[in-house]
Protein backbone atom coordinates (compact mmCIF):
# COMPACT_ATOMS: atom_id res chain seq x y z
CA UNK A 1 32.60 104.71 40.97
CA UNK A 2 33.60 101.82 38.86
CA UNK A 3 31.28 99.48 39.98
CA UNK A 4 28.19 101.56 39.61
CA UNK A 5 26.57 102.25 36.69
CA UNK A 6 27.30 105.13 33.75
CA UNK A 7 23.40 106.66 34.30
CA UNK A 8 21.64 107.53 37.06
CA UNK A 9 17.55 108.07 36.38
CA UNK A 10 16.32 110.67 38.18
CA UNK A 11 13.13 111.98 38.27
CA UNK A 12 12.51 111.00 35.00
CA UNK A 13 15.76 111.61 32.92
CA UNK A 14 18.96 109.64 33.11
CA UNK A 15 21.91 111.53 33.33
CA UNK A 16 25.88 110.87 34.07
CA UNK A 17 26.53 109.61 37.37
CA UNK A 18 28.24 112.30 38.51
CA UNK A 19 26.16 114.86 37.76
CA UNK A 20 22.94 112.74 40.33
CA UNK A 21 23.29 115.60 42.82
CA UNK A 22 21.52 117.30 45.27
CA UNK A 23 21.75 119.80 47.98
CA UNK A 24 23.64 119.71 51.32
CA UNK A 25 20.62 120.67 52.88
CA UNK A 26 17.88 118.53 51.54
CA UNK A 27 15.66 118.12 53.58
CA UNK A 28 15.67 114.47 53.87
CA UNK A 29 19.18 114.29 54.46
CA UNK A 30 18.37 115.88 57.57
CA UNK A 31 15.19 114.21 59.04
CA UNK A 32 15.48 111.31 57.10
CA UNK A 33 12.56 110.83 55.39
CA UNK A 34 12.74 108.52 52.00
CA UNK A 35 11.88 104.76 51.13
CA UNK A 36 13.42 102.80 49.31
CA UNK A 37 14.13 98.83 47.31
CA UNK A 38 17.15 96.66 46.85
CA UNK A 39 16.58 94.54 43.62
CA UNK A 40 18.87 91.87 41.83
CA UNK A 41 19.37 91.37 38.32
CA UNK A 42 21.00 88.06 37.50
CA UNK A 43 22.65 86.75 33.84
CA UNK A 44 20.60 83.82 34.00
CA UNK A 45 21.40 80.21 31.95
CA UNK A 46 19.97 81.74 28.66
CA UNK A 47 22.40 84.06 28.37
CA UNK A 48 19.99 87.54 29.37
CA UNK A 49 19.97 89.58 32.42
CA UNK A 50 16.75 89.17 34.39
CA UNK A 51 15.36 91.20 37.20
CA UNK A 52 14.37 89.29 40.09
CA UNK A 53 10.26 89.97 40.82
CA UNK A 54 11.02 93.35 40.08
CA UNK A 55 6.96 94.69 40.43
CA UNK A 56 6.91 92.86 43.73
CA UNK A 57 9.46 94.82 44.52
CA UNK A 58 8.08 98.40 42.83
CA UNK A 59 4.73 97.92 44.84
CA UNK A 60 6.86 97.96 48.32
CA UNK A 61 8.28 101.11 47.59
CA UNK A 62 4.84 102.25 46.53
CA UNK A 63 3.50 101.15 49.52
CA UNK A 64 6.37 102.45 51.53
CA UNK A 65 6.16 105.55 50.43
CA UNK A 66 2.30 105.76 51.30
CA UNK A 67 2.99 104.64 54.67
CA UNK A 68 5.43 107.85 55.28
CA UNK A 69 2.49 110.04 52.96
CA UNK A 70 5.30 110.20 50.12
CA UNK A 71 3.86 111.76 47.18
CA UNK A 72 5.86 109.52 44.05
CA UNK A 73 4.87 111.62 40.82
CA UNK A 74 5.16 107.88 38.85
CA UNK A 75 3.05 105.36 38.50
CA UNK A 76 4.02 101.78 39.51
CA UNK A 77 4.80 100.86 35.06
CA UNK A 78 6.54 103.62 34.80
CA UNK A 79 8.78 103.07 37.89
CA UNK A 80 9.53 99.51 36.39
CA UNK A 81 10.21 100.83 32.60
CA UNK A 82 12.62 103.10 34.37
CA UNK A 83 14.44 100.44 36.27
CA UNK A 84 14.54 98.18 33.31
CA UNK A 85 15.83 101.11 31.52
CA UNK A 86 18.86 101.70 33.94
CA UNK A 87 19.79 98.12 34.36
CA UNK A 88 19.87 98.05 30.51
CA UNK A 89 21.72 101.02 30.32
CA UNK A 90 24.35 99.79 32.48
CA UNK A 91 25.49 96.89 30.70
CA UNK A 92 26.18 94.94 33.88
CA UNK A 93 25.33 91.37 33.46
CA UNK A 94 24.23 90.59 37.29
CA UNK A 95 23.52 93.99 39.41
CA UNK A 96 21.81 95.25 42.29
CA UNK A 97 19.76 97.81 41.81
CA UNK A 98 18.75 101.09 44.38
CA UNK A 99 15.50 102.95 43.32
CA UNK A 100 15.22 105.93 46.28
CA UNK A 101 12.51 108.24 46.72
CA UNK A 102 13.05 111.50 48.98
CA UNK A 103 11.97 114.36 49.75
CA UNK A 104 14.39 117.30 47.87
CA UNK A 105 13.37 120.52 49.36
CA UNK A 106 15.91 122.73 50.81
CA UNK A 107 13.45 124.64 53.54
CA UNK A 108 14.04 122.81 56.87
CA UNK A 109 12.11 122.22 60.04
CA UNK A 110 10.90 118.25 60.22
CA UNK A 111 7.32 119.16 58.66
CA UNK A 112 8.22 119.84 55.08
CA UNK A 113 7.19 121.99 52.45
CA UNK A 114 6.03 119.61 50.17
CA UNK A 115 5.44 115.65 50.33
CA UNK A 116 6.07 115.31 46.54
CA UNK A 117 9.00 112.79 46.04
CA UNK A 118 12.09 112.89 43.76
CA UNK A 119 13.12 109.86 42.87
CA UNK A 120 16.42 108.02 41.62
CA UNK A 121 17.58 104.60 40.28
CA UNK A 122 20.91 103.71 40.46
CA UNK A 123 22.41 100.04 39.74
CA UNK A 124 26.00 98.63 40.70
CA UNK A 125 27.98 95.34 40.93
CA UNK A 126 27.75 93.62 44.23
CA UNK A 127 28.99 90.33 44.92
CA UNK A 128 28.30 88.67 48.16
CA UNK A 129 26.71 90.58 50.18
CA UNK A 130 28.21 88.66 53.84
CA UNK A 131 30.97 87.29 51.39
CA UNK A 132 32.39 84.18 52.48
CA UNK A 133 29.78 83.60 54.70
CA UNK A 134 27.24 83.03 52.24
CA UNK A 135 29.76 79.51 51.61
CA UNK A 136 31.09 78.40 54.79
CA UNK A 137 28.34 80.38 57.30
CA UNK A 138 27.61 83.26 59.13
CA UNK A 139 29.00 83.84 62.87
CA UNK A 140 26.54 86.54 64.14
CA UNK A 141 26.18 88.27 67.91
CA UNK A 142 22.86 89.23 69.08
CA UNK A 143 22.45 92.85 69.36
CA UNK A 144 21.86 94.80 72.87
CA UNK A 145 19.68 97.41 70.63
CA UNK A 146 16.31 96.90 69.31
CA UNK A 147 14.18 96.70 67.02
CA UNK A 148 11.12 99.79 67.25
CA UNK A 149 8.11 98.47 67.91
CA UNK A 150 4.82 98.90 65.48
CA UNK A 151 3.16 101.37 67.37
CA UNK A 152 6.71 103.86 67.26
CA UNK A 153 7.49 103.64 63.34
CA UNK A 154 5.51 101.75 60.40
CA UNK A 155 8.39 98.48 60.48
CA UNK A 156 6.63 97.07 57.74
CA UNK A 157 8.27 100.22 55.01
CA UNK A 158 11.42 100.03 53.88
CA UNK A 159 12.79 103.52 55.04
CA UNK A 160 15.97 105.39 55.36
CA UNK A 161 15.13 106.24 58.84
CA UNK A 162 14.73 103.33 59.85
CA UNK A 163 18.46 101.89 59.23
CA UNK A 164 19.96 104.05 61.46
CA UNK A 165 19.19 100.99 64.13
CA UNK A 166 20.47 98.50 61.61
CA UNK A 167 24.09 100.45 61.78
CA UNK A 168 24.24 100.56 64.90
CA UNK A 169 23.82 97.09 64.97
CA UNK A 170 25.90 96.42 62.32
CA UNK A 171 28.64 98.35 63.94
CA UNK A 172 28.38 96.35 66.57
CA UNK A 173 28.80 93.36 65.31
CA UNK A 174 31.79 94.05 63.28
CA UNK A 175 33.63 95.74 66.10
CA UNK A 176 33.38 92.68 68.07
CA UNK A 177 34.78 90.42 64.86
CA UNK A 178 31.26 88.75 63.66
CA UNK A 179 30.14 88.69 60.44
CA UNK A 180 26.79 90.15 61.54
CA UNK A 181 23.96 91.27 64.38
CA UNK A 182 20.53 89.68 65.00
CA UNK A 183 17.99 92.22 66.66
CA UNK A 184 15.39 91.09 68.94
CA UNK A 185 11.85 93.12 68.91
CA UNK A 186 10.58 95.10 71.97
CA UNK A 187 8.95 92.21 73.30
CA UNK A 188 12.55 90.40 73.66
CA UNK A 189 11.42 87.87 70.51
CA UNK A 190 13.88 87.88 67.10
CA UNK A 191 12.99 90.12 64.91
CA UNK A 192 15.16 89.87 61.97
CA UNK A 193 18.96 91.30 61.22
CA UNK A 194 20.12 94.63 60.11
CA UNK A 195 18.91 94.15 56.40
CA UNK A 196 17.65 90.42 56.27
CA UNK A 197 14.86 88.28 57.53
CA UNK A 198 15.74 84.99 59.40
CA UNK A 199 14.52 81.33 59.60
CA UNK A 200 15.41 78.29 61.70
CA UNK A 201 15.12 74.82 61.08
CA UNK A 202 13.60 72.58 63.65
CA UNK A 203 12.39 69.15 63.39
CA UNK A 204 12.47 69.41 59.13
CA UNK A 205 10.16 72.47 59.70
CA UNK A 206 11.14 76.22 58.80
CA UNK A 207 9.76 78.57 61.37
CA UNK A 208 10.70 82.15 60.70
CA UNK A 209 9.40 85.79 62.42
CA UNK A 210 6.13 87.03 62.07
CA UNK A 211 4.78 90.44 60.93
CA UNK A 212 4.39 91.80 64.46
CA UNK A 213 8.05 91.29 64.93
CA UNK A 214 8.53 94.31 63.39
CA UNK A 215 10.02 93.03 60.58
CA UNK A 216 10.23 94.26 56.89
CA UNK A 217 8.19 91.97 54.84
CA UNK A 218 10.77 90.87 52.69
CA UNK A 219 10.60 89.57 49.25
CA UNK A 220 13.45 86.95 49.42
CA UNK A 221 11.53 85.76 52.86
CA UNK A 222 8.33 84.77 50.78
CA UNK A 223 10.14 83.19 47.81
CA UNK A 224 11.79 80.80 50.21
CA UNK A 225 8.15 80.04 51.93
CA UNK A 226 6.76 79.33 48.86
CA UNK A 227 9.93 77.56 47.78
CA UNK A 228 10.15 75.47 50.88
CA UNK A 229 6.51 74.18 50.82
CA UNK A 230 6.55 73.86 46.74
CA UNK A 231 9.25 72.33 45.80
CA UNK A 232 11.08 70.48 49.03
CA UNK A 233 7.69 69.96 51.02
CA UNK A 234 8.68 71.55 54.01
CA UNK A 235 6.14 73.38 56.91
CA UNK A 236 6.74 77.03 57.50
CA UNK A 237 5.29 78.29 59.88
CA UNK A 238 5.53 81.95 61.29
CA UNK A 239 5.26 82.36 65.36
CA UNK A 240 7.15 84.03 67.72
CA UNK A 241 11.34 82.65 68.23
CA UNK A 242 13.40 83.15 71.24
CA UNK A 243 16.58 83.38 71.81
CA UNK A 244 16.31 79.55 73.42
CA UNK A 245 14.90 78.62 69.93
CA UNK A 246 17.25 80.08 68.06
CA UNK A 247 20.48 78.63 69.95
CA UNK A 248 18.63 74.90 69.89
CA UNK A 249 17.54 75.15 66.19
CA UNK A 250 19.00 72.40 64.17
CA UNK A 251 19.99 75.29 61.20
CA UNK A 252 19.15 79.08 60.69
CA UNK A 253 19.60 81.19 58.10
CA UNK A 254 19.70 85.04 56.36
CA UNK A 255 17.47 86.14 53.70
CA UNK A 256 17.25 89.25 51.61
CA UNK A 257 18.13 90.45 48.59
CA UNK A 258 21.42 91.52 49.05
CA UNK A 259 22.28 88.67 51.30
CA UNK A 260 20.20 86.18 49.14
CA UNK A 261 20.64 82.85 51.23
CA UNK A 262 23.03 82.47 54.01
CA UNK A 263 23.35 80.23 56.66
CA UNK A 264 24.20 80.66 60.28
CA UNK A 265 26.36 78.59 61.94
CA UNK A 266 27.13 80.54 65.38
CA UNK A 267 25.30 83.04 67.41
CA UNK A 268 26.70 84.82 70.47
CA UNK A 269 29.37 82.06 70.23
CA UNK A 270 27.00 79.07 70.05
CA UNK A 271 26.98 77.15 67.34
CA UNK A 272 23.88 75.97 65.31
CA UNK A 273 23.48 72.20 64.97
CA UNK A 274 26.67 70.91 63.76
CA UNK A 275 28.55 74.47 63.95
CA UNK A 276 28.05 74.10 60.10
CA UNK A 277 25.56 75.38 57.17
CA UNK A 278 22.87 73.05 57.46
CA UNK A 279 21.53 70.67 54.41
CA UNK A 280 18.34 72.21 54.10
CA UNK A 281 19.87 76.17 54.27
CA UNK A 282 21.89 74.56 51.29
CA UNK A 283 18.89 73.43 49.35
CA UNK A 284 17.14 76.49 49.80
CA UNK A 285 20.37 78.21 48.53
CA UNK A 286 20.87 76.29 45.77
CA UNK A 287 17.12 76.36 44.86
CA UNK A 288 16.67 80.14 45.24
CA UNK A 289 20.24 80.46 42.45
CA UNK A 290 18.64 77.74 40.27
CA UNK A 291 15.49 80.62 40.39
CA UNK A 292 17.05 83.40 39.54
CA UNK A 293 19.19 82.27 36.97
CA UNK A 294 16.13 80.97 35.26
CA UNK A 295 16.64 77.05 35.89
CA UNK A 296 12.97 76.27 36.66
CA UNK A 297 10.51 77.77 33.89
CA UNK A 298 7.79 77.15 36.86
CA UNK A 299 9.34 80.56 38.09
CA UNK A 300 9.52 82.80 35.09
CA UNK A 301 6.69 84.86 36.26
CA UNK A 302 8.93 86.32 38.97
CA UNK A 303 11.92 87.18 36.19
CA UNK A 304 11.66 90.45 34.00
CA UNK A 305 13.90 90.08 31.08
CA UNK A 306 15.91 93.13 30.44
């Protein structure tokens, strides 16, 4: 419990950590039915704690929780006043920050009673989320599961449900000594990893997974897009990869929130270009930490000051 933070706000009142509770049969503990954000908070150079595009961030759960016909009892300012209320609250200088909504009925059976939400914010220290391999590279094994396609689950919400498949990929992975899985879509194309989006670098152009890929839309995937063409002039395109692609690209890396920037440098035991991070997955990095620390004042519209 150390690392977490004293308060927990939930449904509208924060209260000790341990007294966030709820009931061994809640209903979505069962079924699994919630949605929910990972969001950063970094100390940046001026000394205060900033949330990283923290109503980007709000409006995905939002519209997560629409897609599973979640009824959140909060509008989207309130939701963020909370947030920036916990992460205040906490006194953490850099955190990461878990707002879940659920569904906290005790009546069973998969249709529940109600489709009103609770919802909770919690915040915590956590470092890197792939650790050293945010510095020196991920080695990563493609995954024999896959990702569901469009048509079984709505892949563009961030849901509980839906990480069951990243763990088992995850497990995966780690049980066979890599750092982390890549999962391919239905079609046999990448998709994205467990809990990150991926790029490639090929011929100075970034290509990276489209929507149909069933991948999550993620937040730290469109601040490198924009950061790539902005700032280091760079194409991006998004199209379909293949494995072929991926194993010939002259870099790849991770994004997400958790995972921030990461390069990979092997996959199923081949290694990316030089077997090394790559010198554009090491701009990118270094341009997404000079963001969120508040080095470029072209950015401060994605930073909420806490």
């Amino acid at each position: 419990m150390s690392d977490w933070g004293r308060y927990i706000w939930f449904d509208g009142k924060l209260i000790p950590f341990e007294d966030a509770r709820i009931h061994v049969m809640t209903h979505s503990l069962h079924y699994g039915v919630g949605v929910f954000e990972g969001i950063r908070a970094y100390r940046t150079d001026n000394g205060r704690t900033a949330i990283f595009r923290l109503y980007e961030h709000v409006d995905r759960l939002l519209l997560s929780a629409n897609a599973y016909k979640l009824e959140i009892p909060y509008t989207r300012d309130e939701i963020a006043e909370a947030i920036i209320e916990v992460v205040r609250k906490s006194g953490f200088d850099d955190c990461y920050i878990r707002p879940i909504a659920f569904i906290n009925a005790t009546k069973l059976g998969v249709r529940p009673p109600t489709r009103r939400a609770s919802l909770a914010i919690g915040v915590f220290k956590w470092g890197k989320y792939l650790g050293e391999a945010y510095y020196k590279g991920a080695r990563v094994i493609t995954s024999h599961w896959r990702r569901p396609p469009s048509d079984s689950l709505p892949m563009n919400s961030k849901a509980t449900g839906h990480y069951i498949n990243s763990y088992l990929a995850t497990i995966e992975a780690h049980m066979k000594g890599f750092d982390e899985a890549i999962l391919l879509d239905s079609r046999g194309f990448i998709s994205e990893g467990p809990g990150q989006n991926l790029f490639i670098v090929k011929d100075t152009k970034l290509i990276t997974p489209p929507l149909h890929a069933s991948i999550l839309p993620g937040i730290t995937r469109d601040s490198i897009i924009k950061l790539a063409r902005r700032e280091l002039g760079i194409g991006v395109l998004e199209e379909d990869i293949t494995l072929g692609m991926l194993y010939s690209a002259d870099e790849a890396f991770f994004t997400g929130t958790a995972t921030e920037v990461t390069p990979i440098v092997e996959v199923d035991g081949v290694p990316i270009g030089d077997g090394k991070p790559g010198k554009v997955s090491k701009r990118l990095q270094k341009l997404y930490e000079d963001v969120v620390r508040g080095r470029l004042p072209e950015y401060e519209e994605w930073l909420t000051y806490v």
